[in-house]
PDB file of N, CA and C in Angstrom:
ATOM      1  N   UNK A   1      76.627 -41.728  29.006  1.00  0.00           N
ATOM      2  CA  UNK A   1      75.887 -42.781  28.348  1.00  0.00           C
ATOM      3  C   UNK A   1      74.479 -42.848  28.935  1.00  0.00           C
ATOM      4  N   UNK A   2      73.614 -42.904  28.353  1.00  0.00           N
ATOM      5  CA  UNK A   2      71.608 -42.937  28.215  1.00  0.00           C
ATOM      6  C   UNK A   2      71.655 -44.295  28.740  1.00  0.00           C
ATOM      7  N   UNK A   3      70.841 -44.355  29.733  1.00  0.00           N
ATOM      8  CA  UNK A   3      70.749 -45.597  30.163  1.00  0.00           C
ATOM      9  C   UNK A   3      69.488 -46.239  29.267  1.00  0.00           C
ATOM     10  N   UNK A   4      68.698 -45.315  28.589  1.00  0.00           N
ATOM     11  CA  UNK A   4      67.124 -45.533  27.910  1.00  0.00           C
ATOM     12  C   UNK A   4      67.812 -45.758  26.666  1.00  0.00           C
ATOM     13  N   UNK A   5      67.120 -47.160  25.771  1.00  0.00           N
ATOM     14  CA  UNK A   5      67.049 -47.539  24.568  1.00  0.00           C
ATOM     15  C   UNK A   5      66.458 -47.051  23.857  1.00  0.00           C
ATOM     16  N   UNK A   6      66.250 -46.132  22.723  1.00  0.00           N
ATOM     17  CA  UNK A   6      65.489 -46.164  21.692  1.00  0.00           C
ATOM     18  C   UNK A   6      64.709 -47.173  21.084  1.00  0.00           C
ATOM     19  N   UNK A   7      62.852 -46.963  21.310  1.00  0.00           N
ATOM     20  CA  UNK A   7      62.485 -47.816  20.893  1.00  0.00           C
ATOM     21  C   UNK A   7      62.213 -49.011  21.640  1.00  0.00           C
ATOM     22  N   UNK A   8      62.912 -49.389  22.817  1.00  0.00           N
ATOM     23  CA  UNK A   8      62.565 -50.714  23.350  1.00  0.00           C
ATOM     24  C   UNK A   8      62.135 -49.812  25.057  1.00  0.00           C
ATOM     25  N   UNK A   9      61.076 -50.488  25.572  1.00  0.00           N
ATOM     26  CA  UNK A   9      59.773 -50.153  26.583  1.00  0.00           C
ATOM     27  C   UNK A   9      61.247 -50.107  27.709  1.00  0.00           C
ATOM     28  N   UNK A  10      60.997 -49.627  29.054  1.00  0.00           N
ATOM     29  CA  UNK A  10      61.952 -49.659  30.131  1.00  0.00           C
ATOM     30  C   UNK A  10      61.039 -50.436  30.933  1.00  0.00           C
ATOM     31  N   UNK A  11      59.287 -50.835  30.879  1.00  0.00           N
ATOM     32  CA  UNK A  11      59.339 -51.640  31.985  1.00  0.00           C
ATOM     33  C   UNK A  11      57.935 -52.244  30.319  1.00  0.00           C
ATOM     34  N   UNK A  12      58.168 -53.475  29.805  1.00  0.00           N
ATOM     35  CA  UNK A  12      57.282 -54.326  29.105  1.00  0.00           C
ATOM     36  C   UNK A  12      56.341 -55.060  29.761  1.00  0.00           C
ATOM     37  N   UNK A  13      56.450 -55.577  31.211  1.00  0.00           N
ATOM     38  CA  UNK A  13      55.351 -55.422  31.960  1.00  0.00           C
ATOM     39  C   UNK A  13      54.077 -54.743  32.428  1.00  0.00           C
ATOM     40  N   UNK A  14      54.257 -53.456  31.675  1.00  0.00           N
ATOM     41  CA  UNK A  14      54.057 -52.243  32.341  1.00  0.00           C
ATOM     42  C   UNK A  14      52.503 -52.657  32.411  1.00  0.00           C
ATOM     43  N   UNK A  15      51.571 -51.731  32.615  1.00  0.00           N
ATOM     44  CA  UNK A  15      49.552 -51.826  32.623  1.00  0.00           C
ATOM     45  C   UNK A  15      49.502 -52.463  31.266  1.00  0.00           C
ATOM     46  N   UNK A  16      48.614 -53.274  31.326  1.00  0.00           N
ATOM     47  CA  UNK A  16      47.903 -53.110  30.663  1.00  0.00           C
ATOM     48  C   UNK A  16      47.161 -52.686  29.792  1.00  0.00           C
ATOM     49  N   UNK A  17      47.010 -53.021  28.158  1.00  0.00           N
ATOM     50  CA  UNK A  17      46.211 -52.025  27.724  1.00  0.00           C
ATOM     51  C   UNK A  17      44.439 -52.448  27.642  1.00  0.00           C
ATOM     52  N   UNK A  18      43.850 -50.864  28.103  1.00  0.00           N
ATOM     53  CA  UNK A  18      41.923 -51.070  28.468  1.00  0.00           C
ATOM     54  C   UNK A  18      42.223 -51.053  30.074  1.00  0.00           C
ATOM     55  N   UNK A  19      43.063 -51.289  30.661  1.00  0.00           N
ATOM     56  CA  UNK A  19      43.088 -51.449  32.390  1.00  0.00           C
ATOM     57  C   UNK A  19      42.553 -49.492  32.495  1.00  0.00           C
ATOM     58  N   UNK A  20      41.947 -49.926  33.636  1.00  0.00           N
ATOM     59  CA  UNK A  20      41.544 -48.523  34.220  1.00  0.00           C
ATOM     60  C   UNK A  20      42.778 -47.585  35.026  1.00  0.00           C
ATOM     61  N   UNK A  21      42.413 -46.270  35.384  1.00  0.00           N
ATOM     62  CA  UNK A  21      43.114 -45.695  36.542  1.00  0.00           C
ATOM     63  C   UNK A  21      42.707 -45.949  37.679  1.00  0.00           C
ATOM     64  N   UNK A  22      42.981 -46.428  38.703  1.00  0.00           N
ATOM     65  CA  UNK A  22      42.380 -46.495  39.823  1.00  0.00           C
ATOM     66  C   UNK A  22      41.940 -45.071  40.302  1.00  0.00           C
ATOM     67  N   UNK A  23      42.993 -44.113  40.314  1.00  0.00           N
ATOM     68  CA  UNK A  23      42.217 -42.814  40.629  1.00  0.00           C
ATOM     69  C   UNK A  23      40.815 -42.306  40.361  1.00  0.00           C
ATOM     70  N   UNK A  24      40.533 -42.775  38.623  1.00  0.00           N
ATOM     71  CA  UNK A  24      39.771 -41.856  38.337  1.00  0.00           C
ATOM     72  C   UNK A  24      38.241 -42.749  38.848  1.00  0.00           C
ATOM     73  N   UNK A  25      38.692 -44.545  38.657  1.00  0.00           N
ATOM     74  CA  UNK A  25      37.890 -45.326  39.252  1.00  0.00           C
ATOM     75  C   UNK A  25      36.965 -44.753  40.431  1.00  0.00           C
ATOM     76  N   UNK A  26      37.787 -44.954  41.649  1.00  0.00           N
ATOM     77  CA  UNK A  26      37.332 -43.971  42.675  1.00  0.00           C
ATOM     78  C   UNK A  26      36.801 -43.212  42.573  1.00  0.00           C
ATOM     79  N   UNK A  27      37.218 -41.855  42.061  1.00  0.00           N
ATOM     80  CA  UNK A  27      36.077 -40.455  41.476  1.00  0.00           C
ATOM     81  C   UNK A  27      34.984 -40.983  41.209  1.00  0.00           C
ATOM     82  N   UNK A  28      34.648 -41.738  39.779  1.00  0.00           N
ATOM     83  CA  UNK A  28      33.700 -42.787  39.733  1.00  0.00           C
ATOM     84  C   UNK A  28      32.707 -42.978  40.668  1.00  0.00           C
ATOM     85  N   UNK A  29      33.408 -43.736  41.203  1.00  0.00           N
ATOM     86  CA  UNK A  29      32.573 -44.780  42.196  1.00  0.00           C
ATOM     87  C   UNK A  29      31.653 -43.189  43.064  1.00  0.00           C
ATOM     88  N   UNK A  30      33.029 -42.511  43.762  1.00  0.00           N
ATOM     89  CA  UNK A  30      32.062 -41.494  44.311  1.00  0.00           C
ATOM     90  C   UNK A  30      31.612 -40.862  44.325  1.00  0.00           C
ATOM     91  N   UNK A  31      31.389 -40.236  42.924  1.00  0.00           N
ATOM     92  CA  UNK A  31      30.463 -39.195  42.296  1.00  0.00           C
ATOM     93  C   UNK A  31      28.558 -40.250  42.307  1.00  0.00           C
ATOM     94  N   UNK A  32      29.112 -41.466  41.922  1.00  0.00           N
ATOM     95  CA  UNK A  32      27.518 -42.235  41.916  1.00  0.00           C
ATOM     96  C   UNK A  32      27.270 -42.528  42.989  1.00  0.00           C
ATOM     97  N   UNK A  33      27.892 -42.539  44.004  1.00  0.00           N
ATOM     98  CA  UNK A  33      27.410 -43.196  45.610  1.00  0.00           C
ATOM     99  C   UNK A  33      26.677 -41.480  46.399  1.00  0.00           C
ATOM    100  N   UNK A  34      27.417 -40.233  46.083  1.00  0.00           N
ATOM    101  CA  UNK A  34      26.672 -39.256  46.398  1.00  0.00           C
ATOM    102  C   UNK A  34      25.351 -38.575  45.224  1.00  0.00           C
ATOM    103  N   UNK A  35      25.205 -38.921  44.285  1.00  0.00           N
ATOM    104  CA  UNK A  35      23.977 -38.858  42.939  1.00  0.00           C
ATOM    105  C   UNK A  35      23.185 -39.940  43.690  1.00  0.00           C
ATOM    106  N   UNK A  36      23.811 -41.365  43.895  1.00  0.00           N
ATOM    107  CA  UNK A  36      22.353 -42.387  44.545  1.00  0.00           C
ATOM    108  C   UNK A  36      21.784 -41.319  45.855  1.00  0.00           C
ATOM    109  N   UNK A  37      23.063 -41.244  46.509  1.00  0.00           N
ATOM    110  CA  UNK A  37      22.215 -40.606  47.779  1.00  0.00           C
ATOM    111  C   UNK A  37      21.149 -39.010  47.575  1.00  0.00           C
ATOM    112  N   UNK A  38      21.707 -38.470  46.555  1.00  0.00           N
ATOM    113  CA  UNK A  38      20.881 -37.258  46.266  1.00  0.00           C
ATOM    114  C   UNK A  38      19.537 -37.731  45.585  1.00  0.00           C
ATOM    115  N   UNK A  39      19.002 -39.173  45.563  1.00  0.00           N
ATOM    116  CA  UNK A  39      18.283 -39.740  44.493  1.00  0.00           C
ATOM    117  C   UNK A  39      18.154 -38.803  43.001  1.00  0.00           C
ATOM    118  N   UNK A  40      19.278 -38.531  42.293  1.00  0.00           N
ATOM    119  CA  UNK A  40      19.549 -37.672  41.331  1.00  0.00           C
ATOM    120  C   UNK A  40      19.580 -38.927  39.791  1.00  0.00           C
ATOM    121  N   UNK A  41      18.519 -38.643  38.953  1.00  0.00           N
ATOM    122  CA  UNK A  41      18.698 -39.412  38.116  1.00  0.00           C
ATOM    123  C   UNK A  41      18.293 -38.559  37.140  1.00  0.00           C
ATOM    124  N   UNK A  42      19.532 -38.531  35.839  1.00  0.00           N
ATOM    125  CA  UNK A  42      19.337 -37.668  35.054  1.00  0.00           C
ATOM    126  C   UNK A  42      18.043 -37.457  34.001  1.00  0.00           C
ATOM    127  N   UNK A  43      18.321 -38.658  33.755  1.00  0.00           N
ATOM    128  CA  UNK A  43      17.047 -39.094  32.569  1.00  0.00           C
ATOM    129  C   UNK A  43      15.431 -38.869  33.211  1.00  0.00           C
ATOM    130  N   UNK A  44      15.420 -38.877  34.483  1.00  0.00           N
ATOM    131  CA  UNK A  44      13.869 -38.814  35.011  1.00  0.00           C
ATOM    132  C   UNK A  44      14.256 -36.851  35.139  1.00  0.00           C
ATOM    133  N   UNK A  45      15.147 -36.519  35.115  1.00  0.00           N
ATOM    134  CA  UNK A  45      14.669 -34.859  35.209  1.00  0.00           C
ATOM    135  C   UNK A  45      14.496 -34.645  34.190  1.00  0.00           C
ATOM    136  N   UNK A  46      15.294 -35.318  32.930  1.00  0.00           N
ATOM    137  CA  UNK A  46      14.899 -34.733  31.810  1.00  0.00           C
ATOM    138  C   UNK A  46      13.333 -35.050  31.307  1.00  0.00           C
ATOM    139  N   UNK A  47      13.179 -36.043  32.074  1.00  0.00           N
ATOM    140  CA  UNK A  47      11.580 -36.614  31.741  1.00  0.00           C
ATOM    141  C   UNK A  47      10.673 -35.912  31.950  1.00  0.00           C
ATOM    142  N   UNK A  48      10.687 -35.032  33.191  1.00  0.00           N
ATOM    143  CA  UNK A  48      10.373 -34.388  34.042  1.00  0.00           C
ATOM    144  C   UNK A  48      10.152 -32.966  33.150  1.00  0.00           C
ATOM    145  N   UNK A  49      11.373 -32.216  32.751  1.00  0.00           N
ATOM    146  CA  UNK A  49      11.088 -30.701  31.897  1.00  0.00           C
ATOM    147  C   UNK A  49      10.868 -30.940  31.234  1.00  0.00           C
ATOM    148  N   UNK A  50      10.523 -32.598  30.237  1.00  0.00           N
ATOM    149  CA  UNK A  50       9.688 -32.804  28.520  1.00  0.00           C
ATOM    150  C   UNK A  50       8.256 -32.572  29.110  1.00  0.00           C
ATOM    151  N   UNK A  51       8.150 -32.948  30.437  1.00  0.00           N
ATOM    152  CA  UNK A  51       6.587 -32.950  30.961  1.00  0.00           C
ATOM    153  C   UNK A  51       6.146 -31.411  30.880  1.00  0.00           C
ATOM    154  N   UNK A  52       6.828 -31.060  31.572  1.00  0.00           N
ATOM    155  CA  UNK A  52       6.364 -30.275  33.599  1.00  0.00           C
ATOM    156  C   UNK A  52       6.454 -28.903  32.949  1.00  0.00           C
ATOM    157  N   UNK A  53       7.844 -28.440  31.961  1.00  0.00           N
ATOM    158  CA  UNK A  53       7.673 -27.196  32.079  1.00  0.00           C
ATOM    159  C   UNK A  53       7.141 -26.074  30.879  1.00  0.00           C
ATOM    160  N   UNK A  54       7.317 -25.113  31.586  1.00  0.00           N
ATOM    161  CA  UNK A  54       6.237 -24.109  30.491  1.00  0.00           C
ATOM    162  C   UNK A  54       6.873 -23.529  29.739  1.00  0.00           C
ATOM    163  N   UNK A  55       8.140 -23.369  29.365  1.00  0.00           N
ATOM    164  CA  UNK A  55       8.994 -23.157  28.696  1.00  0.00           C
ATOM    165  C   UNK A  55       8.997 -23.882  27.054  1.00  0.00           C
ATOM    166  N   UNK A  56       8.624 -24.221  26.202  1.00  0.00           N
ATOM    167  CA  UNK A  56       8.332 -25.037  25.151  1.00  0.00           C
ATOM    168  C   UNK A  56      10.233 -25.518  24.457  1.00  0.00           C
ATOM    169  N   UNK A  57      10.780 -24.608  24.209  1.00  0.00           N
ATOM    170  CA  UNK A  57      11.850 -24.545  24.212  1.00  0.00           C
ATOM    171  C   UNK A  57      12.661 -25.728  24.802  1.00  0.00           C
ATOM    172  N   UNK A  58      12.350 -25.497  26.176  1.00  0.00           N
ATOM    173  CA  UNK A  58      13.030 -26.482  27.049  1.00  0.00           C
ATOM    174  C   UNK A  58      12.556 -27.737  26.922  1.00  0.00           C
ATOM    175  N   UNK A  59      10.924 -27.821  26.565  1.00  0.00           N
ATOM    176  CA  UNK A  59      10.195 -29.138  26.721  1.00  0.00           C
ATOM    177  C   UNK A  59      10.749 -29.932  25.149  1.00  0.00           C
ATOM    178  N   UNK A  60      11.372 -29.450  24.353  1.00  0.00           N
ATOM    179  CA  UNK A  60      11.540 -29.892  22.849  1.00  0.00           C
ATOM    180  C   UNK A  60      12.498 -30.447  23.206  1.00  0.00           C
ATOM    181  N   UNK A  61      13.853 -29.321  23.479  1.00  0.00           N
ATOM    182  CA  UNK A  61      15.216 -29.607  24.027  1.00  0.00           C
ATOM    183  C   UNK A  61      15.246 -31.231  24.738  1.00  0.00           C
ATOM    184  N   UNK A  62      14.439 -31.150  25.883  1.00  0.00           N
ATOM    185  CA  UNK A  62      14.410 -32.027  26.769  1.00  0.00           C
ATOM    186  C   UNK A  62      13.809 -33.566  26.064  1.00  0.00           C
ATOM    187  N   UNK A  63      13.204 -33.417  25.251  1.00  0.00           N
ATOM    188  CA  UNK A  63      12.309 -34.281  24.048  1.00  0.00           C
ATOM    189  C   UNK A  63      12.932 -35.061  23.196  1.00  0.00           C
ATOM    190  N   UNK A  64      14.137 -33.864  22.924  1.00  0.00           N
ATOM    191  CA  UNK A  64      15.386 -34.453  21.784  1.00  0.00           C
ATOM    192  C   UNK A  64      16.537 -35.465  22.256  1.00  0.00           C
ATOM    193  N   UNK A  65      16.777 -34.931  23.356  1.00  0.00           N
ATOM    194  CA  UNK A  65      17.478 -35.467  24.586  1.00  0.00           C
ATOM    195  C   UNK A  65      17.164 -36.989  24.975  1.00  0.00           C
ATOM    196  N   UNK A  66      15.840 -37.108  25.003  1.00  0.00           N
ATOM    197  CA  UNK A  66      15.262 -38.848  25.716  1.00  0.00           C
ATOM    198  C   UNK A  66      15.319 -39.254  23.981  1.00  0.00           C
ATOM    199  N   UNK A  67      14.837 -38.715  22.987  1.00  0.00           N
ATOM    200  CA  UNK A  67      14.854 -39.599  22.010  1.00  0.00           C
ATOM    201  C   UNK A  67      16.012 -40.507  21.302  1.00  0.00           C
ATOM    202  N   UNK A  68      17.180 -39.877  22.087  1.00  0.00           N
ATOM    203  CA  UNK A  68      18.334 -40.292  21.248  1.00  0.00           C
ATOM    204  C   UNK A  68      18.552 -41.368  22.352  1.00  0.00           C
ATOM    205  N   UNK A  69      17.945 -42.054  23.257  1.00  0.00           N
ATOM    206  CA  UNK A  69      18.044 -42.571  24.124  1.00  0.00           C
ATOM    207  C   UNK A  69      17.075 -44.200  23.483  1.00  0.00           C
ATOM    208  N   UNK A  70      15.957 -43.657  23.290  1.00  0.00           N
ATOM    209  CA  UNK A  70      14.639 -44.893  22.702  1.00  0.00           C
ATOM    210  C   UNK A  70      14.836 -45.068  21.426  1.00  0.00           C
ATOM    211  N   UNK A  71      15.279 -43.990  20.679  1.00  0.00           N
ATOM    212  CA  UNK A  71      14.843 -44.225  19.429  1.00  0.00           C
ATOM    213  C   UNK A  71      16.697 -43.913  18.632  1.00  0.00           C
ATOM    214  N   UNK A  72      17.473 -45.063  18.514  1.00  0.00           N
ATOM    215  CA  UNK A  72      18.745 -44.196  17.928  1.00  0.00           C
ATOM    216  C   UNK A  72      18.718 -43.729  16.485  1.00  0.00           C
ATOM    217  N   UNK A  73      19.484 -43.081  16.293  1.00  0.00           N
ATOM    218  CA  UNK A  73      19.189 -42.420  14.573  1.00  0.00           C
ATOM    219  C   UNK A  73      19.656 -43.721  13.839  1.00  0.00           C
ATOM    220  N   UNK A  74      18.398 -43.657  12.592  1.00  0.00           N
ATOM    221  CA  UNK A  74      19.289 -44.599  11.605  1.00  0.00           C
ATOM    222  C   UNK A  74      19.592 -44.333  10.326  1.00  0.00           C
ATOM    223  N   UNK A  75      20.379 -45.431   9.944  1.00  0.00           N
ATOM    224  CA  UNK A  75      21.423 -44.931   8.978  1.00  0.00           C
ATOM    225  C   UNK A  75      21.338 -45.920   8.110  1.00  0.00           C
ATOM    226  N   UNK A  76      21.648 -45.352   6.545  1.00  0.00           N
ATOM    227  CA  UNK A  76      21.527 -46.056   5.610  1.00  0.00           C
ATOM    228  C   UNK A  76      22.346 -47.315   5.648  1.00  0.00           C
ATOM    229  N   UNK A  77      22.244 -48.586   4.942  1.00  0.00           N
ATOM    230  CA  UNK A  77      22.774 -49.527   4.814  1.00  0.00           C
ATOM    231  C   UNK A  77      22.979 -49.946   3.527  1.00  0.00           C
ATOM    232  N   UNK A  78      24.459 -50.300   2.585  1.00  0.00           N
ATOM    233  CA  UNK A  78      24.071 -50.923   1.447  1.00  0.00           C
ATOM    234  C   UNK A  78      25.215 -51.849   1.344  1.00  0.00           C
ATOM    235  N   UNK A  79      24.308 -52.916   0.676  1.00  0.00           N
ATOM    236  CA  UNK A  79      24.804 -54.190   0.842  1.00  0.00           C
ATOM    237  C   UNK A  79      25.027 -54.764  -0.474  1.00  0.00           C
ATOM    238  N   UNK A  80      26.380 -55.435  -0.502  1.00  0.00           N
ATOM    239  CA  UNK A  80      26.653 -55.433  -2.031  1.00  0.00           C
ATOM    240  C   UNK A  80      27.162 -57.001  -2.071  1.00  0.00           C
ATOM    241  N   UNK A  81      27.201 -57.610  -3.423  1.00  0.00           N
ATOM    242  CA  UNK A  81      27.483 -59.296  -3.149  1.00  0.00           C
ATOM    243  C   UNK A  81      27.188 -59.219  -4.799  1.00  0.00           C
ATOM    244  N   UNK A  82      27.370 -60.970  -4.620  1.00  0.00           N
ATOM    245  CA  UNK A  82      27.386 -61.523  -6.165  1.00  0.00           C
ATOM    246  C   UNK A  82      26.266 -62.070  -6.367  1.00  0.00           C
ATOM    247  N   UNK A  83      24.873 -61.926  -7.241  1.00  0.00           N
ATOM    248  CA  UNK A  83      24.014 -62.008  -7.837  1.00  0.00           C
ATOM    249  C   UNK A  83      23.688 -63.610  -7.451  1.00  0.00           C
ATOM    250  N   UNK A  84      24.440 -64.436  -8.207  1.00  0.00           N
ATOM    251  CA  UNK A  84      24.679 -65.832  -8.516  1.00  0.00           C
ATOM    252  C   UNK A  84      24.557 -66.515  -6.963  1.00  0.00           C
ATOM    253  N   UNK A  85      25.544 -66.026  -6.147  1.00  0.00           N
ATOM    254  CA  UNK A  85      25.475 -66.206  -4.250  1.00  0.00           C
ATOM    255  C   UNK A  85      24.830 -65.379  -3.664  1.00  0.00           C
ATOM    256  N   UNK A  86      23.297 -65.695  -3.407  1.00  0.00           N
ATOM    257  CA  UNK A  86      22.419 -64.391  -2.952  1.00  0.00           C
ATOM    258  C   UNK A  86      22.975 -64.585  -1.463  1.00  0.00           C
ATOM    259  N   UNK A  87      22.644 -63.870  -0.831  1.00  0.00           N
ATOM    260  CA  UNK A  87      23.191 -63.784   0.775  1.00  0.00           C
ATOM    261  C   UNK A  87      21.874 -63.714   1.528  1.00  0.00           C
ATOM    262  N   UNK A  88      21.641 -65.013   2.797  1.00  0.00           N
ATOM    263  CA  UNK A  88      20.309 -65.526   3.281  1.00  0.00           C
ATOM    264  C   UNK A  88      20.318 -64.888   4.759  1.00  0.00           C
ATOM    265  N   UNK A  89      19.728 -64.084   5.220  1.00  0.00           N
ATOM    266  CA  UNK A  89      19.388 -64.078   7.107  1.00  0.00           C
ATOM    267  C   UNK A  89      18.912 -64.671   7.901  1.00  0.00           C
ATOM    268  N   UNK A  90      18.747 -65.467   8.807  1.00  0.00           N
ATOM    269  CA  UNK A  90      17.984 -66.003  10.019  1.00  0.00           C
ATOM    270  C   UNK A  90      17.441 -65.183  10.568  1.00  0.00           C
ATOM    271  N   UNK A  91      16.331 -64.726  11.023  1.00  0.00           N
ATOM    272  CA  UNK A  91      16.416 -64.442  12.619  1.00  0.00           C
ATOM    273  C   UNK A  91      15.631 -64.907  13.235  1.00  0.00           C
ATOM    274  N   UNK A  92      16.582 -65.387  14.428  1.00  0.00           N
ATOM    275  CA  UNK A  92      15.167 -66.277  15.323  1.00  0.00           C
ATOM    276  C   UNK A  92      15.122 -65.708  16.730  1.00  0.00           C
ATOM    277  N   UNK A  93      13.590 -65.084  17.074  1.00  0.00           N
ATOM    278  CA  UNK A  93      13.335 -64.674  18.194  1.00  0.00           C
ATOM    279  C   UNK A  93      12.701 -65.583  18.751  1.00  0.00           C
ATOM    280  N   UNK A  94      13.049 -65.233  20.235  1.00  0.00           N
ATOM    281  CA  UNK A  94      12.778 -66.539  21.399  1.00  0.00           C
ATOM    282  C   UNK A  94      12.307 -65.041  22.361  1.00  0.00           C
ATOM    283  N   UNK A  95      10.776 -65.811  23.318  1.00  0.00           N
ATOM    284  CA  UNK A  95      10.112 -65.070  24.297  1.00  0.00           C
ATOM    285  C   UNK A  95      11.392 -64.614  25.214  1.00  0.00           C
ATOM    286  N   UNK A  96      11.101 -63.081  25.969  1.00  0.00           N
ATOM    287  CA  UNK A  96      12.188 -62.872  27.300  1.00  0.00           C
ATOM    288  C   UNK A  96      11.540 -63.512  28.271  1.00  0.00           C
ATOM    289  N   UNK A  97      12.649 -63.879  28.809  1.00  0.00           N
ATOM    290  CA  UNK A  97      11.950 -64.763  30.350  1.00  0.00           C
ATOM    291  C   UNK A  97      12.081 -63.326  31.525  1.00  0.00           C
ATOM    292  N   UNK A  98      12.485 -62.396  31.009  1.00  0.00           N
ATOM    293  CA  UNK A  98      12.495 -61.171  31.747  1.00  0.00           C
ATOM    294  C   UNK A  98      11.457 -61.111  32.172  1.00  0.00           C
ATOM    295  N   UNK A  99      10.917 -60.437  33.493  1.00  0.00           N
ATOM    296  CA  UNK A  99       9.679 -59.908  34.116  1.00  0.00           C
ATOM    297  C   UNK A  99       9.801 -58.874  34.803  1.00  0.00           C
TER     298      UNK A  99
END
């Protein structure tokens, strides 16, 4: 005799779902604690061969790379409704107190 049910969980407590691995957490953590210490930041090298190098190739490559970063692609939108109930937007921008 199967001690396992068909269909019903053996531990319904079990993780969480969206909870992390702790393992891979860790990896994580220490792949960015040795990149801080290498002061390794990807986006400034790529900044760097859109500048720096003589390669044109590379400087485009590297070009295409930051743009999908500032500028995301956009995409059509169509918006459909009933004539009679037009459909109204707000938008209200307020200054950043960011500095």
């Amino acid at each position: 005799m199967s001690k396992f049910i068909k269909g019903q969980s053996g531990n319904p407590n079990g993780r969480p779902k969206g909870s992390k691995n702790k393992k891979i957490q860790h990896v994580q953590t220490y792949i960015a604690s040795v990149l801080e210490e290498m002061d390794f930041c990807a986006f400034h090298k790529l900044i760097e061969l859109a500048k720096y190098s003589d390669d044109q190739t590379i400087q485009l490559t590297a070009a295409k790379e930051i743009a999908q970063y500032l500028a995301p692609k956009l995409r059509s939108v169509t918006l459909t409704g009933d004539i009679e109930n037009p459909v109204s937007f707000h938008l209200n921008l307020s200054p950043s107190t960011d500095a």
